[in-house]
N, C-alpha and C. Protein backbone atom coordinates (compact mmCIF):
# COMPACT_ATOMS: atom_id res chain seq x y z
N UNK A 1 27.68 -38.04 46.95
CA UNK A 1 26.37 -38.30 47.46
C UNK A 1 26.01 -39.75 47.21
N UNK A 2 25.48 -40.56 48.35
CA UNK A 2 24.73 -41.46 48.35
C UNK A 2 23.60 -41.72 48.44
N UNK A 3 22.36 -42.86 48.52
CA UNK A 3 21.37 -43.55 48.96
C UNK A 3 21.60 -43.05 50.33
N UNK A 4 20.75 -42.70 51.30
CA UNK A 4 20.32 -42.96 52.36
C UNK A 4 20.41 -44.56 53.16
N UNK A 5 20.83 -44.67 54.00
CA UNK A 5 20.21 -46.35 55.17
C UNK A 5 19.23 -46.74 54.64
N UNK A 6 18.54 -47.68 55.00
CA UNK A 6 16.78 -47.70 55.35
C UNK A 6 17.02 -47.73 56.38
N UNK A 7 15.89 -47.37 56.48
CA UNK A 7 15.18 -46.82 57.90
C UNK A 7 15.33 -45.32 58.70
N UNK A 8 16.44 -45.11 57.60
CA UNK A 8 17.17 -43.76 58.17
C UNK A 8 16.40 -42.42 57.22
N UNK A 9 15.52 -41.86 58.59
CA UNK A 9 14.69 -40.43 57.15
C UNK A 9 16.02 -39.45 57.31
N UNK A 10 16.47 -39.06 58.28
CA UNK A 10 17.31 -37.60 58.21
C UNK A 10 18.95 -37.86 58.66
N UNK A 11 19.54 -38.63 57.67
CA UNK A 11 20.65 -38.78 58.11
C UNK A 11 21.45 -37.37 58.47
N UNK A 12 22.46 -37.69 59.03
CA UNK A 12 23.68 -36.57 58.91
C UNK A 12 24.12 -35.69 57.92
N UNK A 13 24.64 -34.33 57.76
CA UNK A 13 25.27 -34.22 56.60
C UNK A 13 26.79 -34.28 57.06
N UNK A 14 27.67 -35.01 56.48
CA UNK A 14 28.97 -34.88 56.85
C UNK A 14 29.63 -33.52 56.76
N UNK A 15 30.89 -33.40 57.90
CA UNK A 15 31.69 -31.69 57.20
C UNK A 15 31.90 -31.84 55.68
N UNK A 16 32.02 -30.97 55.21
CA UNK A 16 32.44 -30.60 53.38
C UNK A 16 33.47 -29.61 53.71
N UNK A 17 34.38 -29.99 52.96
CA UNK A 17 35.72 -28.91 52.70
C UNK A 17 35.06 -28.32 51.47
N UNK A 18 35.41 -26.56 51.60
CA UNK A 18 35.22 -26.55 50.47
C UNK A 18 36.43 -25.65 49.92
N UNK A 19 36.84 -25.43 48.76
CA UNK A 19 38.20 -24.57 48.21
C UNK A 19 37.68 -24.25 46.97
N UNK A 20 38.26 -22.77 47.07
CA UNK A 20 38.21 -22.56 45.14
C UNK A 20 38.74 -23.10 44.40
N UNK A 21 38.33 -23.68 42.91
CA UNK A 21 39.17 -24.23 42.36
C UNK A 21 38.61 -23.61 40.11
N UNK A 22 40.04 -23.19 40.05
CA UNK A 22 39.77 -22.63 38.63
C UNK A 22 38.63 -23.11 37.48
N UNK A 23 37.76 -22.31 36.73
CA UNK A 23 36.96 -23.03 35.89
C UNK A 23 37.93 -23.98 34.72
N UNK A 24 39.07 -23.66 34.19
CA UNK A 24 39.32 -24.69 33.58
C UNK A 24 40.49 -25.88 34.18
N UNK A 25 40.36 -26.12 35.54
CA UNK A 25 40.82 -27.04 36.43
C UNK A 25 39.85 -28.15 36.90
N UNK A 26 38.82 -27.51 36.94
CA UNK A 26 37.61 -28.35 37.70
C UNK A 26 37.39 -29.46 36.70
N UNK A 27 36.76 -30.43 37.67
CA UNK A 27 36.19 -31.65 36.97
C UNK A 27 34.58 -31.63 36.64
N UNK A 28 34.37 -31.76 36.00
CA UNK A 28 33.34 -32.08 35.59
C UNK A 28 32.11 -33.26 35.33
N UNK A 29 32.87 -34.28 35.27
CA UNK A 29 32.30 -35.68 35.55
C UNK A 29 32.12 -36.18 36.95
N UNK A 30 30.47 -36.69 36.78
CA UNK A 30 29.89 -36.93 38.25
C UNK A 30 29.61 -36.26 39.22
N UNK A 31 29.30 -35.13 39.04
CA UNK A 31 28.89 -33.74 39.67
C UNK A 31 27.87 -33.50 39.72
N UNK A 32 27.04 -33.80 40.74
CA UNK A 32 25.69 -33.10 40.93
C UNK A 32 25.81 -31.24 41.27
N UNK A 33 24.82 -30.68 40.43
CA UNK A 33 24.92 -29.36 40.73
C UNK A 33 23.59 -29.26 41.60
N UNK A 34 23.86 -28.75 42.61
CA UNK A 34 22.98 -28.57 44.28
C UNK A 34 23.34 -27.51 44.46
N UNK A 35 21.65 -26.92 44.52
CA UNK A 35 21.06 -25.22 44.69
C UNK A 35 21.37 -25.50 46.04
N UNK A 36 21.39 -24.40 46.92
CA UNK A 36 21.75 -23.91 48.08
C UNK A 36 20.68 -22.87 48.30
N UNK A 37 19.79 -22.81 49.55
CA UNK A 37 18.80 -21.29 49.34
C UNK A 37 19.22 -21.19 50.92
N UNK A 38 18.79 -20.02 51.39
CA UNK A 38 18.69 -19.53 52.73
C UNK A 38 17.87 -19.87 53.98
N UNK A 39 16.86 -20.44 53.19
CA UNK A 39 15.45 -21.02 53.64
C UNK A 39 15.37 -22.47 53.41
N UNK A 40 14.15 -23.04 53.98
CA UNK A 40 13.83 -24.13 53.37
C UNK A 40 13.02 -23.77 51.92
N UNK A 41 12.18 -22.90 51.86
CA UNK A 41 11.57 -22.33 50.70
C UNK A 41 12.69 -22.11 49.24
N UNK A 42 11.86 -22.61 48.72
CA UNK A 42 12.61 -22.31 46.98
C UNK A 42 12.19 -20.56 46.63
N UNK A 43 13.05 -20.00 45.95
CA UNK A 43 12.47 -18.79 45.21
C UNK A 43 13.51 -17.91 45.06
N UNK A 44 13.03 -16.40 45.60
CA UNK A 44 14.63 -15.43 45.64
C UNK A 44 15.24 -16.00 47.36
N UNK A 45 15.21 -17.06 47.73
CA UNK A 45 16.19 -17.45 48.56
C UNK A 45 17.58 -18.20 48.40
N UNK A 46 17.42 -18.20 47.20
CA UNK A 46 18.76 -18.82 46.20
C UNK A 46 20.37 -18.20 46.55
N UNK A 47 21.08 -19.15 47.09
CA UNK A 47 22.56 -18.57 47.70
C UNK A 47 23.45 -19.17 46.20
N UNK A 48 23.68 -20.21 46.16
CA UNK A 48 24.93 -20.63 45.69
C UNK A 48 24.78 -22.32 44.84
N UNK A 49 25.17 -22.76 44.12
CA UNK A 49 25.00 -23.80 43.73
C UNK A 49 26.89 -24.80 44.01
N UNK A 50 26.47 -25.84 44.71
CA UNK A 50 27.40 -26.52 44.83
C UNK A 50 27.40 -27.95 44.30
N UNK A 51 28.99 -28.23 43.69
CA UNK A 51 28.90 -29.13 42.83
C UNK A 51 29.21 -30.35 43.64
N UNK A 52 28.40 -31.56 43.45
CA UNK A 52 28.81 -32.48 44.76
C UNK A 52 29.35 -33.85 43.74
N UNK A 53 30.23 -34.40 44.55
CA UNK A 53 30.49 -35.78 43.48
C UNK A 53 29.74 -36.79 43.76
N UNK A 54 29.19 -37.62 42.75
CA UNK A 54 28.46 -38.35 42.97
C UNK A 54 28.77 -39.55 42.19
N UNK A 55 28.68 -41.00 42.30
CA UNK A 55 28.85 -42.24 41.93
C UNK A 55 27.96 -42.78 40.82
N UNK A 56 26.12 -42.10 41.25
CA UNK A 56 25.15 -42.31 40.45
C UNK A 56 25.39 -40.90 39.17
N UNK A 57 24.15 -40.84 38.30
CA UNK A 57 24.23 -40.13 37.36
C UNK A 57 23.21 -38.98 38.28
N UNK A 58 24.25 -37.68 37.80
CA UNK A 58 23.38 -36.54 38.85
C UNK A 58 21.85 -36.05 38.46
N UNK A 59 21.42 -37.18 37.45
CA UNK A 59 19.99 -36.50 37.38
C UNK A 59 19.19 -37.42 37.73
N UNK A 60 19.65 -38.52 38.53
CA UNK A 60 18.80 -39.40 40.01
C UNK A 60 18.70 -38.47 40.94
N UNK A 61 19.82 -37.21 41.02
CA UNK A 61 19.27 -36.84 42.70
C UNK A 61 18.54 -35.14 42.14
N UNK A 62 18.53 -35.19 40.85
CA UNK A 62 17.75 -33.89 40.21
C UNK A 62 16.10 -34.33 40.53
N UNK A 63 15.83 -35.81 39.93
CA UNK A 63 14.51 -36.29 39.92
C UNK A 63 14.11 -36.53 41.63
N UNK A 64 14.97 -36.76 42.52
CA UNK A 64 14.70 -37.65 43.75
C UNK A 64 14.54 -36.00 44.98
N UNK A 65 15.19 -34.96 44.41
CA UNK A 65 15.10 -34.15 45.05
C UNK A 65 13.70 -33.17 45.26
């Protein structure tokens, strides 16, 4: 995950591959953990949390979200 353009409100989301990968295989550093819901609404619409890599520290896009 990046910054946005300026000027740009709703960029793209690019395709994401996604694959299982074992809990003691996975990486852990630089991972934003990103709720997933069904809705735009927060609540019991909660699907899945996906771990995204990120460059910044993942609790810029905890606060920015």
């Amino acid at each position: 995950m990046v910054d946005a353009r300026l000027k740009e409100l709703t960029p793209t989301m690019p395709v994401i591959f996604i694959k299982a990968i074992p809990v003691d295989k996975q990486e852990t550093r630089n991972l934003y953990q990103c709720p997933v819901y069904k809705t735009r609404q927060r609540g019991p619409t909660y699907v899945w949390t996906f771990n995204l890599k990120t460059k910044e520290n993942p609790s810029k896009w905890t606060l920015a979200g």
